[in-house]
C-alpha atoms as a PDB file:
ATOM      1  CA  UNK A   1      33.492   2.897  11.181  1.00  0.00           C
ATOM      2  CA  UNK A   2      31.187  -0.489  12.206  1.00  0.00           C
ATOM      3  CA  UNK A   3      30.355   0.817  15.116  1.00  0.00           C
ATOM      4  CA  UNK A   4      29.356   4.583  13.814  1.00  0.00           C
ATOM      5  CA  UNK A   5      27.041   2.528  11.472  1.00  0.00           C
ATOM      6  CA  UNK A   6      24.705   1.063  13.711  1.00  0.00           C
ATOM      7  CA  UNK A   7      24.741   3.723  16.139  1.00  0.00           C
ATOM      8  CA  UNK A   8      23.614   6.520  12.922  1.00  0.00           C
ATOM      9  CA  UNK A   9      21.253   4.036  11.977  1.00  0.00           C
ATOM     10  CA  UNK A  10      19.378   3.977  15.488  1.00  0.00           C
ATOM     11  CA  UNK A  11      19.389   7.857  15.792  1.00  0.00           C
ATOM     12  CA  UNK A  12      17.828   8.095  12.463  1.00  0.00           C
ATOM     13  CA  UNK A  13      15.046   5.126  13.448  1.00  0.00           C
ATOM     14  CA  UNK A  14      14.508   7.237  16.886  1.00  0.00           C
ATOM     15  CA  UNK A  15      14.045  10.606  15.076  1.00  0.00           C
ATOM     16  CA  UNK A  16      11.826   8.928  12.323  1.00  0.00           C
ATOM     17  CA  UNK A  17       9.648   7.835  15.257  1.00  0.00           C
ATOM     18  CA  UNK A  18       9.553  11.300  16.363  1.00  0.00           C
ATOM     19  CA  UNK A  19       8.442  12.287  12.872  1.00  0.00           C
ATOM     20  CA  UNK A  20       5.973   9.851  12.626  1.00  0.00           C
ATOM     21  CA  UNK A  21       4.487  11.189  16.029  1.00  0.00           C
ATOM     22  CA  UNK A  22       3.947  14.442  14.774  1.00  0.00           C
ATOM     23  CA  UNK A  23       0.612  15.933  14.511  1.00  0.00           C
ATOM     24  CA  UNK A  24       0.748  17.488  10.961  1.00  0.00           C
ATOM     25  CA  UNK A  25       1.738  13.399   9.961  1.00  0.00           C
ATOM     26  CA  UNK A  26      -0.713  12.235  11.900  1.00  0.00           C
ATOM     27  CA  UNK A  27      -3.164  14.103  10.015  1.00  0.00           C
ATOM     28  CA  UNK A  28      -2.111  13.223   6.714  1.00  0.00           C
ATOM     29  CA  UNK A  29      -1.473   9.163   7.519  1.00  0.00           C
ATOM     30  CA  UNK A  30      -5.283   9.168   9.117  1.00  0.00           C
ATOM     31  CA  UNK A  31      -6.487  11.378   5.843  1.00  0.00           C
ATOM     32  CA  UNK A  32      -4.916   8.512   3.403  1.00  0.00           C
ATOM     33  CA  UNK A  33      -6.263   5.864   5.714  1.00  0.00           C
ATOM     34  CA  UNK A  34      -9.974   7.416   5.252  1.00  0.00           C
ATOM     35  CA  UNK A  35      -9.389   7.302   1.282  1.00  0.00           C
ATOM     36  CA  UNK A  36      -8.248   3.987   1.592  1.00  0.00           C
ATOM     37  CA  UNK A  37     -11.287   3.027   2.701  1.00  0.00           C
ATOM     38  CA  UNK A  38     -13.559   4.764   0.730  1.00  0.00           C
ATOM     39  CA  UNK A  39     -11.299   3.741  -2.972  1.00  0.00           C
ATOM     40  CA  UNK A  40     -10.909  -0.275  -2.146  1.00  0.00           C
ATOM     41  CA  UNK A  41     -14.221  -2.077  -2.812  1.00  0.00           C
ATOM     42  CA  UNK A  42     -14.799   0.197  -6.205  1.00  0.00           C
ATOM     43  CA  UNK A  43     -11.034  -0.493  -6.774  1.00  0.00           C
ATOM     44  CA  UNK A  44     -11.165  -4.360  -6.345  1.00  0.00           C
ATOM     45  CA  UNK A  45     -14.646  -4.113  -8.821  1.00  0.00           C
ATOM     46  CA  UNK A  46     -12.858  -2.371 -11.737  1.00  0.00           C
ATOM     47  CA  UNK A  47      -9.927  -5.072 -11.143  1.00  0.00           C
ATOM     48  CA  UNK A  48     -12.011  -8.002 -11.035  1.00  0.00           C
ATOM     49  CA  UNK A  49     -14.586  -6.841 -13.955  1.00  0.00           C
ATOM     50  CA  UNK A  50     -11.039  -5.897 -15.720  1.00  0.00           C
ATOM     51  CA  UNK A  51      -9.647  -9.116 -15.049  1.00  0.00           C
ATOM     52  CA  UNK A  52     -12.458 -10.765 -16.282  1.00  0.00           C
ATOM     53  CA  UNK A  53     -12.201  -9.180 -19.513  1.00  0.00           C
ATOM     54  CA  UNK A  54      -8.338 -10.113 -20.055  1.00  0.00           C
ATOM     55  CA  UNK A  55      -8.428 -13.783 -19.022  1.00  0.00           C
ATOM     56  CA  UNK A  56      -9.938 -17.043 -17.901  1.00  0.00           C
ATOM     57  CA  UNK A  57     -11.785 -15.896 -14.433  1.00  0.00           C
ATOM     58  CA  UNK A  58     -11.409 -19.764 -13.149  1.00  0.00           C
ATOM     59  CA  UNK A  59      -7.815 -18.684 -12.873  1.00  0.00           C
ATOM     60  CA  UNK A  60      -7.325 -14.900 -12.283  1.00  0.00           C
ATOM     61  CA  UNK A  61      -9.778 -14.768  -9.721  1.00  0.00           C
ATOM     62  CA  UNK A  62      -8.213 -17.514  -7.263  1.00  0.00           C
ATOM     63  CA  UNK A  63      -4.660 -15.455  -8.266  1.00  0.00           C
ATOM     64  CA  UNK A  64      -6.404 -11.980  -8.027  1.00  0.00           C
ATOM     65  CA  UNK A  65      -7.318 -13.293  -4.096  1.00  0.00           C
ATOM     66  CA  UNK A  66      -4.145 -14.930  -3.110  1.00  0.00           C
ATOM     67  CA  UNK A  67      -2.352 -11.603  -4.292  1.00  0.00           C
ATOM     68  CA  UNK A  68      -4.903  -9.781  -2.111  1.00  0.00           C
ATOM     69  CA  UNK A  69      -5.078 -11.855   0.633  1.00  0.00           C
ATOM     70  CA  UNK A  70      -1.169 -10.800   0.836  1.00  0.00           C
ATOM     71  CA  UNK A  71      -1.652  -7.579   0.787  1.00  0.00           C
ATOM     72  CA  UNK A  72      -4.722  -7.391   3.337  1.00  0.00           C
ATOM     73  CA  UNK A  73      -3.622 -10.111   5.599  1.00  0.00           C
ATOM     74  CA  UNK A  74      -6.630 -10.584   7.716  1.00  0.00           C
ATOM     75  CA  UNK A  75     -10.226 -11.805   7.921  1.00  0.00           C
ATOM     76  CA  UNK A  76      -9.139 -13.555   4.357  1.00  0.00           C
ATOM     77  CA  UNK A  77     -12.738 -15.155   4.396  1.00  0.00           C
ATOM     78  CA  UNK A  78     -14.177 -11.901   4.638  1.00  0.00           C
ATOM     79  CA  UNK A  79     -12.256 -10.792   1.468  1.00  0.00           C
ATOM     80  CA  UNK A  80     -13.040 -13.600  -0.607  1.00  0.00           C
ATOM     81  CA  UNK A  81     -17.033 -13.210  -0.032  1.00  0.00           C
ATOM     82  CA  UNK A  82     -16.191  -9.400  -1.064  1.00  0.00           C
ATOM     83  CA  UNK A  83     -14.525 -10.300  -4.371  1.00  0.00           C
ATOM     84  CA  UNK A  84     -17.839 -13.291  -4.875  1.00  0.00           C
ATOM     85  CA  UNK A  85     -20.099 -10.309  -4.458  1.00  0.00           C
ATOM     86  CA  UNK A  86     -18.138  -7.969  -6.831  1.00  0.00           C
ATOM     87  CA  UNK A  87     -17.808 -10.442  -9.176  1.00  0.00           C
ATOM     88  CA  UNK A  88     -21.927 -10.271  -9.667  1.00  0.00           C
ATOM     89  CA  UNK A  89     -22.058  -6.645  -9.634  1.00  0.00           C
ATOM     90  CA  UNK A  90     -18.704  -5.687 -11.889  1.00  0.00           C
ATOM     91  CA  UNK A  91     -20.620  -5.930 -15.028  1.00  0.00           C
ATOM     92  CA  UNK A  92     -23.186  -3.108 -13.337  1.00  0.00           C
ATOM     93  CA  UNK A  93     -21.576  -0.567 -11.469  1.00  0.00           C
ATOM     94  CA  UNK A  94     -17.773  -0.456 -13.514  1.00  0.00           C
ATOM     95  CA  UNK A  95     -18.526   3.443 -14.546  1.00  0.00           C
ATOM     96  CA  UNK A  96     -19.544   4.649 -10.931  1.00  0.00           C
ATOM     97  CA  UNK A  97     -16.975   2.796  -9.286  1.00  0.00           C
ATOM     98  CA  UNK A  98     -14.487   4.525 -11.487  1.00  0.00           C
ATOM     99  CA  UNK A  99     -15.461   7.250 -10.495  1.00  0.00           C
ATOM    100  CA  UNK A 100     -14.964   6.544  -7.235  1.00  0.00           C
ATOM    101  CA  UNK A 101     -11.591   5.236  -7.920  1.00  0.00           C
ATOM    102  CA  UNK A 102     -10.421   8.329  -9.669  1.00  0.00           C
ATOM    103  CA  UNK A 103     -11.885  10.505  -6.651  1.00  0.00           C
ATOM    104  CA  UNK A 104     -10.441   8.565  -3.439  1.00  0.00           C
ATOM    105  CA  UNK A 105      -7.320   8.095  -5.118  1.00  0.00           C
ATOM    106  CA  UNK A 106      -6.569  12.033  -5.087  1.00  0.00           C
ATOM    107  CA  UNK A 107      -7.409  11.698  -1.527  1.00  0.00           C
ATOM    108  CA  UNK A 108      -5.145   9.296  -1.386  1.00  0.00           C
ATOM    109  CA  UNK A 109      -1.723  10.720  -3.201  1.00  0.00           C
ATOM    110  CA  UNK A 110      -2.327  13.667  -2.300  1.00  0.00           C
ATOM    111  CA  UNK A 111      -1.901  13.383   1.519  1.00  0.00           C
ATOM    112  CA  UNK A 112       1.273  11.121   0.668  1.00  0.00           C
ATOM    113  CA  UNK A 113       2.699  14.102  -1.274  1.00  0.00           C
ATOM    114  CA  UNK A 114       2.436  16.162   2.017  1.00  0.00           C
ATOM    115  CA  UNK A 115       3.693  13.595   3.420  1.00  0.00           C
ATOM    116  CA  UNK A 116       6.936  13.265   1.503  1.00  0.00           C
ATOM    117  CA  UNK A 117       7.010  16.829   0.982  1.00  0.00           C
ATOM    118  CA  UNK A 118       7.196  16.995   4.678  1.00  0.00           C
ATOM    119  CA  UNK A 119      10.299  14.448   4.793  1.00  0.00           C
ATOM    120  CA  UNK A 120      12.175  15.727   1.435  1.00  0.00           C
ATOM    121  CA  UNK A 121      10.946  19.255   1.023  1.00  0.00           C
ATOM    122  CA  UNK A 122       9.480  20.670  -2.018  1.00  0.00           C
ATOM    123  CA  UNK A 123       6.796  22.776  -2.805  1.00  0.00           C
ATOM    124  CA  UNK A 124       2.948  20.852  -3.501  1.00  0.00           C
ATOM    125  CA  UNK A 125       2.176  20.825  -6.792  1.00  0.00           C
ATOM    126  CA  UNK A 126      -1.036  22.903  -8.034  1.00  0.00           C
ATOM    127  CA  UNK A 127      -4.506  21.181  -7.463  1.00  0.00           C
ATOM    128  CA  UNK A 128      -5.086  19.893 -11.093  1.00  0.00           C
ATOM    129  CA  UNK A 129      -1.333  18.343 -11.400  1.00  0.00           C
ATOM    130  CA  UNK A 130      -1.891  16.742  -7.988  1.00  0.00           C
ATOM    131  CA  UNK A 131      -5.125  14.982  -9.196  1.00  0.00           C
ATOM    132  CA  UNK A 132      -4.149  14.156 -12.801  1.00  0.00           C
ATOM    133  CA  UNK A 133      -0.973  12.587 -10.642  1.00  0.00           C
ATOM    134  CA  UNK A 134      -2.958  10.693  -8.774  1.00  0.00           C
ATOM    135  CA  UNK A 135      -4.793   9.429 -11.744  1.00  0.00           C
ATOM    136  CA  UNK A 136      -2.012   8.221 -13.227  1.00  0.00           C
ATOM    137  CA  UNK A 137      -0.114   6.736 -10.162  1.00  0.00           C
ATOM    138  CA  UNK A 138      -4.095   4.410  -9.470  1.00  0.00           C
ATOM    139  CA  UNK A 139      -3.444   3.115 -13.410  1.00  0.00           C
ATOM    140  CA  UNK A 140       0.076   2.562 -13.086  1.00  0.00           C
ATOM    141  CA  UNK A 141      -0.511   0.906  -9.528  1.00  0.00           C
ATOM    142  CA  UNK A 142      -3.276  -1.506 -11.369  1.00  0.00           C
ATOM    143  CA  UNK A 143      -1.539  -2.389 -14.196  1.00  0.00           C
ATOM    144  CA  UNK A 144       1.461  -3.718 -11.422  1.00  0.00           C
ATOM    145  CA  UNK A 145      -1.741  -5.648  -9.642  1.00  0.00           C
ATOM    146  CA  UNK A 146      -2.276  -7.126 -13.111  1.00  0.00           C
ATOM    147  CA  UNK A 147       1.186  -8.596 -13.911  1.00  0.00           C
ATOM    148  CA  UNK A 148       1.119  -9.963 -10.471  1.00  0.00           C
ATOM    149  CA  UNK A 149      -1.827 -11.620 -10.832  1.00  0.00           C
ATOM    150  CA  UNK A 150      -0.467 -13.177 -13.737  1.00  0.00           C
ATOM    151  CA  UNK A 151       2.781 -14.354 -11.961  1.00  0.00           C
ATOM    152  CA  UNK A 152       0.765 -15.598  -9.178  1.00  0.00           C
ATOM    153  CA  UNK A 153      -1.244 -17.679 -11.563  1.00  0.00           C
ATOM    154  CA  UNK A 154       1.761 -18.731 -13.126  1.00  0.00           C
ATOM    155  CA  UNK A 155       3.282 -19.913  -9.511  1.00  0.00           C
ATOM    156  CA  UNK A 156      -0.134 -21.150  -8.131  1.00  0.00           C
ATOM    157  CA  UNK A 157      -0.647 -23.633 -11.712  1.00  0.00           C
ATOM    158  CA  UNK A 158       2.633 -25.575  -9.655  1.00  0.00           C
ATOM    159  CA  UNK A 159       0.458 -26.187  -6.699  1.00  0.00           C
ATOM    160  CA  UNK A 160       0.588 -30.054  -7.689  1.00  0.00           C
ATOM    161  CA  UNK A 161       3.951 -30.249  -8.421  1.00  0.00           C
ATOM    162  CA  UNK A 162       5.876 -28.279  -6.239  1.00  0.00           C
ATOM    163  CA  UNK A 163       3.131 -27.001  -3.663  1.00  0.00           C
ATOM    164  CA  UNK A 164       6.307 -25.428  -1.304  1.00  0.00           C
ATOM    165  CA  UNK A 165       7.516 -23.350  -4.397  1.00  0.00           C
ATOM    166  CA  UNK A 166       4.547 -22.349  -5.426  1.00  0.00           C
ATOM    167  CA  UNK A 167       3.465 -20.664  -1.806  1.00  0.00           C
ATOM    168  CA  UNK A 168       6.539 -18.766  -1.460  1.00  0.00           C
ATOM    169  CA  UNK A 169       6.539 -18.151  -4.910  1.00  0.00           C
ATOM    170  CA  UNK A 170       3.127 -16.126  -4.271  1.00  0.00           C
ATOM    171  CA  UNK A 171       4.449 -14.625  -1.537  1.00  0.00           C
ATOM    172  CA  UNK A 172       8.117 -13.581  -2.857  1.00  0.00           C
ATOM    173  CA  UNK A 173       5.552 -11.779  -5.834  1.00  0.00           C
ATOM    174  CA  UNK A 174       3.548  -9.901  -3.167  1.00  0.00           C
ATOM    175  CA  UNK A 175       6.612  -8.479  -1.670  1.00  0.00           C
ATOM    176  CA  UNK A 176       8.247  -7.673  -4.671  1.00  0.00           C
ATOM    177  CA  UNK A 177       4.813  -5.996  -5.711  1.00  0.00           C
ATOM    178  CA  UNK A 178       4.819  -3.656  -2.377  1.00  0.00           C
ATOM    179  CA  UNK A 179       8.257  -2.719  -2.940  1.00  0.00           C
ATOM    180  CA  UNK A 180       7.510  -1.583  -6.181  1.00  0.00           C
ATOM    181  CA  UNK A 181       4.420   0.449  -5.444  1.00  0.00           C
ATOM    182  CA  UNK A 182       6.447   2.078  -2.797  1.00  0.00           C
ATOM    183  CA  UNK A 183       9.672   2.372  -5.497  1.00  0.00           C
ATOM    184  CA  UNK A 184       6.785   4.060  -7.825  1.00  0.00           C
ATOM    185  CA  UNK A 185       5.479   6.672  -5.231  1.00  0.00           C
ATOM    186  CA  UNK A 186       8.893   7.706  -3.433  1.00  0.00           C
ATOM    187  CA  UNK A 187       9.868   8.340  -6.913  1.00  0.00           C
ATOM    188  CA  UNK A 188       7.374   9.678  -8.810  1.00  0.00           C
ATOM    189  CA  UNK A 189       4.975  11.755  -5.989  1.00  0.00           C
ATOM    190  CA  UNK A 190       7.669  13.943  -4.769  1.00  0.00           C
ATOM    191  CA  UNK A 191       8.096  17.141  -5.794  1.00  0.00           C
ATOM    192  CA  UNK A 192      11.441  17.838  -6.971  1.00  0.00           C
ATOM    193  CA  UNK A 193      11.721  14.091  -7.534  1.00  0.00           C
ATOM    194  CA  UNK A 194      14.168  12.516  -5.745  1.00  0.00           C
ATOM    195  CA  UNK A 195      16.954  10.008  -7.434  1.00  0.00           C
ATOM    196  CA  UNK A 196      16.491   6.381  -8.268  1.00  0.00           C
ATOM    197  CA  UNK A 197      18.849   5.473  -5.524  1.00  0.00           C
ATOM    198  CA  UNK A 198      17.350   7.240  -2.866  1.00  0.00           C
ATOM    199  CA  UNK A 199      13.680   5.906  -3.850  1.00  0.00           C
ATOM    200  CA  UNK A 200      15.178   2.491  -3.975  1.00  0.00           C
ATOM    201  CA  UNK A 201      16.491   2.558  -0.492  1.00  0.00           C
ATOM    202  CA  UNK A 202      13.199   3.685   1.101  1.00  0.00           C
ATOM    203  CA  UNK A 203      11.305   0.941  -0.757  1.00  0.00           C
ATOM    204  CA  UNK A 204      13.718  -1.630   0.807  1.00  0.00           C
ATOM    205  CA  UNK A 205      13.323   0.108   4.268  1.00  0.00           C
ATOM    206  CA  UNK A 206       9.253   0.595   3.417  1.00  0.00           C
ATOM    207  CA  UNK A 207       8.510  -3.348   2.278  1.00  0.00           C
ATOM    208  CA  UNK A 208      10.877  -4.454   4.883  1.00  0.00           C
ATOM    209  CA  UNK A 209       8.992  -3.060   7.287  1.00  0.00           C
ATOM    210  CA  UNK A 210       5.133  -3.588   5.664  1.00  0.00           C
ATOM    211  CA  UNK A 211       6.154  -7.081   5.831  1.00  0.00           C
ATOM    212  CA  UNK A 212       7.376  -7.090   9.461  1.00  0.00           C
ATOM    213  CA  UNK A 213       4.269  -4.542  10.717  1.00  0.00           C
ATOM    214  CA  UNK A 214       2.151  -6.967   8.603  1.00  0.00           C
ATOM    215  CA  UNK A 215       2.641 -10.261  11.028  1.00  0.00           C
ATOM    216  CA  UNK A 216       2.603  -7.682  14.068  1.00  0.00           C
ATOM    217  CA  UNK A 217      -0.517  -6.253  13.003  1.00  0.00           C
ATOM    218  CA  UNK A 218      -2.712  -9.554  12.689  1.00  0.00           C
ATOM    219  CA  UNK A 219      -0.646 -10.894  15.746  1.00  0.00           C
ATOM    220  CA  UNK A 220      -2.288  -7.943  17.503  1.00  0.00           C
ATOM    221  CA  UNK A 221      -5.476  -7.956  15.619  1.00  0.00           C
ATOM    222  CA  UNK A 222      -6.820 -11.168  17.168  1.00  0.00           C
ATOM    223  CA  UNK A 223      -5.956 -10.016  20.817  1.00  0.00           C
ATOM    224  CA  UNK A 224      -7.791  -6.830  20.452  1.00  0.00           C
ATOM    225  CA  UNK A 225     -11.032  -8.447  19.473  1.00  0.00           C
ATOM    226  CA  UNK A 226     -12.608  -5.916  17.626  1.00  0.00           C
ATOM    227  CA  UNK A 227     -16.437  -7.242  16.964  1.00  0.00           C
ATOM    228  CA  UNK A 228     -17.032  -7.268  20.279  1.00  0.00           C
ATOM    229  CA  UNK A 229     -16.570  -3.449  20.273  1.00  0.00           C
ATOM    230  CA  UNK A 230     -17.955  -2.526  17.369  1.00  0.00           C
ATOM    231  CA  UNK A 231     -19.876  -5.266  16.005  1.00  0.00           C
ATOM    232  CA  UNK A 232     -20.463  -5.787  12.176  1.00  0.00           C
ATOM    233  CA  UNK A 233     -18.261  -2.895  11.635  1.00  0.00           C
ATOM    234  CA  UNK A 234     -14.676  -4.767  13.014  1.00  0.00           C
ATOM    235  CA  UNK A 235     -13.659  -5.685   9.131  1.00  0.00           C
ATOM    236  CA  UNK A 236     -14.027  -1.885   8.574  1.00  0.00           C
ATOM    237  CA  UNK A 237     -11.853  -0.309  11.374  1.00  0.00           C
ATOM    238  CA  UNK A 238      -9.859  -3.002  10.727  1.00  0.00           C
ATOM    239  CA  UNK A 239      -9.114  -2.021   7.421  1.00  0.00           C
ATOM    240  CA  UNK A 240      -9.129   1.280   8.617  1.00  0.00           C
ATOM    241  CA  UNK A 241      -6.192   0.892  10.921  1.00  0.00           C
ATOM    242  CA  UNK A 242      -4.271  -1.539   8.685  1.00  0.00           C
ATOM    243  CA  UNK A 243      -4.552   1.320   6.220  1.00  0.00           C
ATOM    244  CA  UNK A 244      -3.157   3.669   8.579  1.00  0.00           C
ATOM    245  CA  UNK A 245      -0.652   1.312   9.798  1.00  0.00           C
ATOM    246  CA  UNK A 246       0.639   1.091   5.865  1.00  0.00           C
ATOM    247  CA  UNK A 247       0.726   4.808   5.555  1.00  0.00           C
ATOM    248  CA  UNK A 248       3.033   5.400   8.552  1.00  0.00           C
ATOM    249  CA  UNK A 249       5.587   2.655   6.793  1.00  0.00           C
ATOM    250  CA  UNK A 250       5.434   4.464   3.437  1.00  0.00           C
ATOM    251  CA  UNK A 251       6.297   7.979   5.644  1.00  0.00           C
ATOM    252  CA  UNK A 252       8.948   5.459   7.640  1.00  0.00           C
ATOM    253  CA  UNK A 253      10.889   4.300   4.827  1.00  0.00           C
ATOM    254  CA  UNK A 254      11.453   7.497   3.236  1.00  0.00           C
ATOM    255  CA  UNK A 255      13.056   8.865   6.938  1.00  0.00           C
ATOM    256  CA  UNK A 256      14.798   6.505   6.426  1.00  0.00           C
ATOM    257  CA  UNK A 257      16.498   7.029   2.984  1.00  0.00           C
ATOM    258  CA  UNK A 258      20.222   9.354   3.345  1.00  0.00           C
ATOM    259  CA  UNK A 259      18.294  11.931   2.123  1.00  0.00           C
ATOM    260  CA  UNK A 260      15.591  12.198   4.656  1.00  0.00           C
ATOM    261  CA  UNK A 261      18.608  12.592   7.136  1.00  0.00           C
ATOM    262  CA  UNK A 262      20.349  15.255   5.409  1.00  0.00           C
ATOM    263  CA  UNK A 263      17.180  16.969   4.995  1.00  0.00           C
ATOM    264  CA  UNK A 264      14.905  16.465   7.979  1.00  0.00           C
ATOM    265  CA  UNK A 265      16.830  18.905  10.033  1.00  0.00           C
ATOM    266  CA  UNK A 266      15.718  21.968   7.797  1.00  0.00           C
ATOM    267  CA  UNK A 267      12.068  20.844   8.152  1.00  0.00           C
ATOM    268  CA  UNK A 268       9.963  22.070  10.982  1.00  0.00           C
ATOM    269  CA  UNK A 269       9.259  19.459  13.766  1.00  0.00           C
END
C-alpha cells in the first residue's frame, strides 16, 4: 500500500505536466498572466489609498510592502519606488483605477474558471455571473490583503525584540495568505463547486508549490538577465512571466486534488 502511494502520486504529477502543456491551458495561463499585468499597479493604488484611510500609513505601508515583497519576490526596490509613487497619486486616480481593477480582474477569473473547468468539468457560467464573480472574488481577495497587512504589522512591531520571530512570522502570514487565495478560488470559481476537502488539498499542493517555484523563479531570474534584452521593460516581462508562472501552480494544484484524477480522464487532452 506504501509503495502504490508514491508511485500514484508520480503518475498523477507526470499527467498534470502533460495538462499543463496543453495548448488550450496555455492559452488561458498566458490570458491571466496579461490581466495580471494590466490589474496590479491600479490594484496596489486602491490598497494603499484604502490603507491609508483605515490606519496609521507610518505602519501599514512598511507592512503593506513586506506582504508584497512576499508575494512578488523580485526587484523588491523596484516595488517599493512603485508603492512611493502610488502613494502620491492614490488620492487622484482611486475611481479610474477601480475601474481598472473591476475590468482586469474579469480577465483574470475568468480564464481561471476555464481553467478549472478544464480540470473538474462543469459548464462556464453566463457572461454577467462570470464578471459579477470576479468582482466579488478582487473584494474578497483585498479584504484577505488587509488582515494580512495587519498581522504583518503586528509581527513586524517585534522587530526589536524578537527580530527572528518577527521575519518568519511575516513570512509564515504570506504563505498562509496564498493558500487561502488559492482555498478561495478552487472553491468558489468552479462551476459545480467542488467540496471543502478537495479545495483544501489543492491549496496545500498550490502554496506548496508557489513557494517552491517562487525561490526557483528568482534563482533563475538573475541568470537570465533580462535588461539586457529588453531594457527598461525587464520589471515588466518579469512580472509578466512570474504571473504566468503563478497561474500554471493554481492549474497544478487542482490536478493534483483526488478529484482532478478521477476526473481528468473524461476531459479532452
Amino acid at each position: 500500500m506504501s509503495q502504490r502511494a508514491p508511485r500514484g502520486l508520480a503518475a498523477r504529477a507526470w499527467s498534470a505536466v502533460g495538462t499543463l502543456l496543453s495548448r488550450d491551458v496555455v492559452v488561458v495561463t498566458n490570458a491571466i498572466a496579461f490581466n495580471f499585468l494590466l490589474c496590479l499597479f491600479p490594484l496596489l493604488l486602491v490598497l494603499v489609498a484604502a490603507a491609508r484611510q483605515l490606519g496609521d500609513s507610518r505602519r501599514v505601508g512598511p507592512a503593506l510592502l513586506s506582504l508584497i515583497n512576499e508575494l512578488i519576490p523580485f526587484e523588491h526596490q523596484v516595488l517599493a519606488t512603485s508603492l512611493r509613487s502610488l502613494g502620491r497619486m492614490a488620492k487622484t486616480l482611486e475611481v479610474f483605477s477601480l475601474v481598472l481593477v473591476v475590468w482586469g480582474s474579469s480577465g483574470i477569473f475568468m480564464p481561471v474558471e476555464m481553467a478549472l473547468n478544464r480540470v473538474w468539468g462543469g459548464p462556464s457560467r453566463h457572461f454577467v455571473l462570470s464578471r459579477l464573480l470576479a468582482f466579488v472574488m478582487t473584494i474578497s481577495g483585498s479584504a484577505l490583503v488587509f488582515v494580512s497587512v495587519a498581522l504583518t504589522s503586528l509581527a513586524r512591531s517585534y522587530n526589536r525584540e524578537w527580530p527572528t520571530l518577527a521575519t518568519y512570522g511575516a513570512k509564515a502570514i504570506a504563505f498562509l495568505l496564498t493558500c487561502l487565495v488559492f482555498f478561495l478560488i478552487y472553491r468558489v470559481i468552479p462551476d459545480p463547486p467542488v467540496g471543502t476537502g478537495v479545495a483544501g488539498r489543492a491549496a496545500l499542493w498550490a502554496g506548496t508549490g508557489w513557494e517552491a517555484a517562487k525561490y526557483l523563479f528568482v534563482s533563475n531570474l538573475t541568470r537570465a538577465n533580462l535588461p539586457a534584452v529588453y531594457g527598461p521593460l525587464a520589471f515588466a516581462v518579469s512580472l509578466v512571466l512570474w504571473a504566468y508562472v503563478s497561474s500554471l501552480v493554481l492549474v497544478f494544484g487542482a490536478l493534483m486534488s483526488p478529484r482532478a484524477a478521477a476526473a481528468r480522464g473524461s476531459l479532452p487532452a
